[in-house]
Every structure is written in C-alpha cells, then in structure tokens.
Protein backbone atom coordinates (compact mmCIF):
# COMPACT_ATOMS: atom_id res chain seq x y z
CA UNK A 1 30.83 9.94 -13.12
CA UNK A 2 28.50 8.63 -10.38
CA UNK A 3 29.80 5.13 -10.72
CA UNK A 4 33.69 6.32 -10.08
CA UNK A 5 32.29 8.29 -7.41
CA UNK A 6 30.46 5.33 -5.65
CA UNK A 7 33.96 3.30 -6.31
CA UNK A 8 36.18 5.72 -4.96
CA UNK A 9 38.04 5.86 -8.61
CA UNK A 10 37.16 10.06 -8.73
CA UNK A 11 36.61 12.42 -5.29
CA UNK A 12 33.94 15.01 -5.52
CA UNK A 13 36.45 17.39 -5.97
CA UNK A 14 37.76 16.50 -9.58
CA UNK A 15 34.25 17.47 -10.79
CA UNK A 16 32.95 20.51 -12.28
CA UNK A 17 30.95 22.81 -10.17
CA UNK A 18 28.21 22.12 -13.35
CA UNK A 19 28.14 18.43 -13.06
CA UNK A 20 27.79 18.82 -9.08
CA UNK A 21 25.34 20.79 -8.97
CA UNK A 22 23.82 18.59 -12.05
CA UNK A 23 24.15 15.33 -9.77
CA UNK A 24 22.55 17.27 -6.89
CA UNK A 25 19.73 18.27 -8.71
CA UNK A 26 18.97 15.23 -9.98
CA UNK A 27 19.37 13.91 -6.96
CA UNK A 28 16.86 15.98 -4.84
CA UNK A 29 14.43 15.03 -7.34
CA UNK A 30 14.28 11.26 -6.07
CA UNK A 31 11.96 9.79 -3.78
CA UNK A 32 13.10 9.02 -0.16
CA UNK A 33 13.08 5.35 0.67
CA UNK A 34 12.06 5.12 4.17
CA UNK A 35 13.32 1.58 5.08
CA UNK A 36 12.39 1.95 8.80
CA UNK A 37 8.92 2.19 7.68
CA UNK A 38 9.43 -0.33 5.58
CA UNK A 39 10.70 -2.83 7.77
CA UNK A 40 8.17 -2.06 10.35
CA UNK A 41 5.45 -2.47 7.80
CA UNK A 42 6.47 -6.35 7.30
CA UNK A 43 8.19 -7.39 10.45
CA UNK A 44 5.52 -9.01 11.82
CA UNK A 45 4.79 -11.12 8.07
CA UNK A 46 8.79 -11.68 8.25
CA UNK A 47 9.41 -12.62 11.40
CA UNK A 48 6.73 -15.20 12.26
CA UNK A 49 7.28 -17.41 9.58
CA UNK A 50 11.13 -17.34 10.65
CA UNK A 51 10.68 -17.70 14.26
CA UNK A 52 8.23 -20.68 13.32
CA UNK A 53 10.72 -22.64 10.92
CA UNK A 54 13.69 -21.66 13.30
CA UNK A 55 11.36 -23.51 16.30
CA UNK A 56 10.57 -26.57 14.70
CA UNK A 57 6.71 -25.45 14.51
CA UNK A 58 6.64 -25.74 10.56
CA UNK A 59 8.72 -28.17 8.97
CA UNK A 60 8.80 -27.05 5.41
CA UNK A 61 7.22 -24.35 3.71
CA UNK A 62 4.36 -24.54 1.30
CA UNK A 63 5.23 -25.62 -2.40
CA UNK A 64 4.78 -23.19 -4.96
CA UNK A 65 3.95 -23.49 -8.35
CA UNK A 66 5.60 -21.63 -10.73
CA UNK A 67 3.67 -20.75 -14.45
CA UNK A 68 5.64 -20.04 -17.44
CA UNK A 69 4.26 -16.76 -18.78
C-alpha cells in the first residue's frame, strides 16, 4: 500500500482509516534522519578533497586495494 502511495497509483483517501492510522504509527516509530547535520558533519572531509581535484592540486586519488572477503 505504501509503494502505490509513493507512486501515486492509490491517494490516501482509498485507504482504511485502520491501515492509516497503521502506516502512521509505524511511521512515528522511525528515527529522524537529520541530513543537515549530516552534511555539516562531513562537509569539510567532502569538500576539500573536491575543491583540491577540481583545482588541479591532486591529480589522482590514492589507489585502493580491494580484499575479497
């Protein structure tokens, strides 16, 4: 029911006041993602090796190894 919500295939309205108040319920329950915070939190990490490659002042980035677990 969610999904044909989210792609517009039901309204809100065509559900049952149950399942509404099911969804919000369920809903309330999650954790807020606060992705100002988050952003903030790595800007600095995120920006600085952008602004570096985008200025010429590191041509390539560091080669990583990846292990097969």
């Amino acid at each position: 029911m969610i999904l044909a919500l989210q792609h517009g295939l039901m309204t809100p309205d065509e559900l049952s006041k149950h399942h509404r108040a099911s969804i919000k319920e369920i809903m309330s329950s999650q954790q807020l993602v606060d992705f100002d915070a988050l952003a903030a939190q790595h800007w600095e990490d995120l920006m600085t090796l952008t602004c570096a490659l985008v200025c010429g002042r590191v041509s390539h980035l560091p080669v990583q190894e990846v292990h097969a677990g």
